[in-house]
C-alpha atoms as a PDB file:
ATOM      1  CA  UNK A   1       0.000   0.000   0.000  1.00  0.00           C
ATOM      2  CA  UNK A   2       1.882   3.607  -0.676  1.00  0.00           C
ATOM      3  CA  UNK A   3       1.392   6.555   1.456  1.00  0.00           C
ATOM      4  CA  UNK A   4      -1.391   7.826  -0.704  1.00  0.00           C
ATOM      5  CA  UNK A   5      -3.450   4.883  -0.631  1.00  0.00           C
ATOM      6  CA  UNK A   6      -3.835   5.589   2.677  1.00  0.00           C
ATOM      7  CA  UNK A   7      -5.192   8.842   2.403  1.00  0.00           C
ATOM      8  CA  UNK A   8      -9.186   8.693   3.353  1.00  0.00           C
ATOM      9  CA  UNK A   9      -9.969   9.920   0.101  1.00  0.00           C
ATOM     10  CA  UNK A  10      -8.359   7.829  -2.060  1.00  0.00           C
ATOM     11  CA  UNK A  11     -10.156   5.178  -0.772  1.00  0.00           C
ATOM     12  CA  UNK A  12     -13.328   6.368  -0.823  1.00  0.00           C
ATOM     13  CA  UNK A  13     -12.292   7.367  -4.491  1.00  0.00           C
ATOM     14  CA  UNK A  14     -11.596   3.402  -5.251  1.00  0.00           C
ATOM     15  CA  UNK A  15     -15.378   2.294  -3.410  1.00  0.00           C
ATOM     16  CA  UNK A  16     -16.673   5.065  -5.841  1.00  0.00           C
ATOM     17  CA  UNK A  17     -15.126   3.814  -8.986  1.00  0.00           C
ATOM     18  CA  UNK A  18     -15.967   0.277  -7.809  1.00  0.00           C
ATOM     19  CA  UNK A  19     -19.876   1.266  -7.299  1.00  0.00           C
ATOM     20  CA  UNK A  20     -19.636   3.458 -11.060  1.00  0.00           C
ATOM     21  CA  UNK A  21     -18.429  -0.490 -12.336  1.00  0.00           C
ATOM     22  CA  UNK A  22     -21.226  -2.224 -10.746  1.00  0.00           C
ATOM     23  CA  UNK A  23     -23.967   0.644 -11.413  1.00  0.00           C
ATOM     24  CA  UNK A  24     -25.013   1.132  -7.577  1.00  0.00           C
ATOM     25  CA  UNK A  25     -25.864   4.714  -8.177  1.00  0.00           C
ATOM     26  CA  UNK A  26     -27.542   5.037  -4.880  1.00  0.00           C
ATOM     27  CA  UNK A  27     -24.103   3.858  -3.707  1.00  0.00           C
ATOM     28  CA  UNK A  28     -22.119   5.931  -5.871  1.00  0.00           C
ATOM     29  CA  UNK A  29     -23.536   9.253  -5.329  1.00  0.00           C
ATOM     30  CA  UNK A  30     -23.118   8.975  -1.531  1.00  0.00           C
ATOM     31  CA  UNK A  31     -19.608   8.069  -1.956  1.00  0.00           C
ATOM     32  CA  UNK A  32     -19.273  11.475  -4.692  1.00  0.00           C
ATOM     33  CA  UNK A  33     -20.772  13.396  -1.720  1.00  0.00           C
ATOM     34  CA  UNK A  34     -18.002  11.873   0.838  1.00  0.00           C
ATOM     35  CA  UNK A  35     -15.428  12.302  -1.411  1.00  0.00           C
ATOM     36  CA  UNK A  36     -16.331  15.910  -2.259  1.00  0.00           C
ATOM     37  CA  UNK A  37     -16.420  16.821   1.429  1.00  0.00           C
ATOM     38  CA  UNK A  38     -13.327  15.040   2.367  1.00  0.00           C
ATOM     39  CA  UNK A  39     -11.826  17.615   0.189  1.00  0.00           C
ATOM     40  CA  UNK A  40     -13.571  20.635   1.981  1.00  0.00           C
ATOM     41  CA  UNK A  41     -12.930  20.156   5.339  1.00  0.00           C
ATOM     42  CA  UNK A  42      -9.707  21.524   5.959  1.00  0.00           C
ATOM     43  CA  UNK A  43      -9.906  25.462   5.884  1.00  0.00           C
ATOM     44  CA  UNK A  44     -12.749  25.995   7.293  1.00  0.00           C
ATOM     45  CA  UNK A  45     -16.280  27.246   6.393  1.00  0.00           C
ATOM     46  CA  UNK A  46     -15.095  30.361   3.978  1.00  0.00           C
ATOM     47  CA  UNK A  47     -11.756  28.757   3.411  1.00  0.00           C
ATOM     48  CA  UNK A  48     -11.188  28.585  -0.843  1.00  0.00           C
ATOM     49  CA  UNK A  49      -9.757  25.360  -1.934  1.00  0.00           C
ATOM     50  CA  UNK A  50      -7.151  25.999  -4.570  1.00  0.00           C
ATOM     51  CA  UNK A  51      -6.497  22.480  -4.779  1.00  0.00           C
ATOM     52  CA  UNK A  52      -7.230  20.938  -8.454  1.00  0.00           C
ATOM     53  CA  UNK A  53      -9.008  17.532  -9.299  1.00  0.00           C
ATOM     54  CA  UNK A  54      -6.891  14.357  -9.797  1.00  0.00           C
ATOM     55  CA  UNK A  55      -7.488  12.751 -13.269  1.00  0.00           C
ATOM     56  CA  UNK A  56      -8.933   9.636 -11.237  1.00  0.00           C
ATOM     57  CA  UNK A  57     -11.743  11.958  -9.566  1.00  0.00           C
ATOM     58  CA  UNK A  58     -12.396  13.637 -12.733  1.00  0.00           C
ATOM     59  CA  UNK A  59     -13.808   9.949 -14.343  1.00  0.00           C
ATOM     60  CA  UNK A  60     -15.200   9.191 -11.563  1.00  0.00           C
ATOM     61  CA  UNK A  61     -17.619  11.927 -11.370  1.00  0.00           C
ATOM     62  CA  UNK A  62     -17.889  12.437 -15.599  1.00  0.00           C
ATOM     63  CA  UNK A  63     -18.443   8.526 -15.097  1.00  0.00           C
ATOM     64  CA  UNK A  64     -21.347   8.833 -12.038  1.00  0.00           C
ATOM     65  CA  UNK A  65     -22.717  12.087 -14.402  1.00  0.00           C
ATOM     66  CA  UNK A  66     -23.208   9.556 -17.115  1.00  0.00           C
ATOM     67  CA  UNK A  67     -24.608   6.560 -14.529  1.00  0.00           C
ATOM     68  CA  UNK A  68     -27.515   9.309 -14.004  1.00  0.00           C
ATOM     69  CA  UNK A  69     -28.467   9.751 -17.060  1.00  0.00           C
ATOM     70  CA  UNK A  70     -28.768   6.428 -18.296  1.00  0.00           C
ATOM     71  CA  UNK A  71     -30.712   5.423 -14.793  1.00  0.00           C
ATOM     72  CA  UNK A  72     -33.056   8.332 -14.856  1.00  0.00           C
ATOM     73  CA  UNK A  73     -32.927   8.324 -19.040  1.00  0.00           C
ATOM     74  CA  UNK A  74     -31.851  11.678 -19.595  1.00  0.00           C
ATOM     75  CA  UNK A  75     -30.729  12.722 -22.963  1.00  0.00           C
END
């Protein structure tokens, strides 16, 4: 395991890109909301994050964007 898979956020990064494989959306987008707020809570409440995306995240959540459509059959 290296130092980053350690990191809380990576690993809720893998459970959401193993939930995008096996189409638990329900799943998925409560993971997307973990993940998203494991990057906001250092700072504090009016704190800016300058911090940008990882590659990784930036599948994950085009990949959960498309998961929605397809379950909810938008165009």
């Amino acid at each position: 395991m290296t130092s980053n898979d350690r990191r809380l956020g990576d690993r809720i990064l893998a459970a959401l890109k193993l939930a995008l494989e096996q189409e638990h959306l329900d799943v998925a987008e409560h993971l997307a909301r973990a993940l998203e707020e494991t990057l906001t809570r250092f700072g504090g409440p009016n704190a800016v994050d300058h911090r940008e995306l990882s590659a990784g995240m930036l599948q994950a959540f085009d990949r959960l964007d498309e998961l929605r459509r397809a379950v909810h059959r938008l165009p």
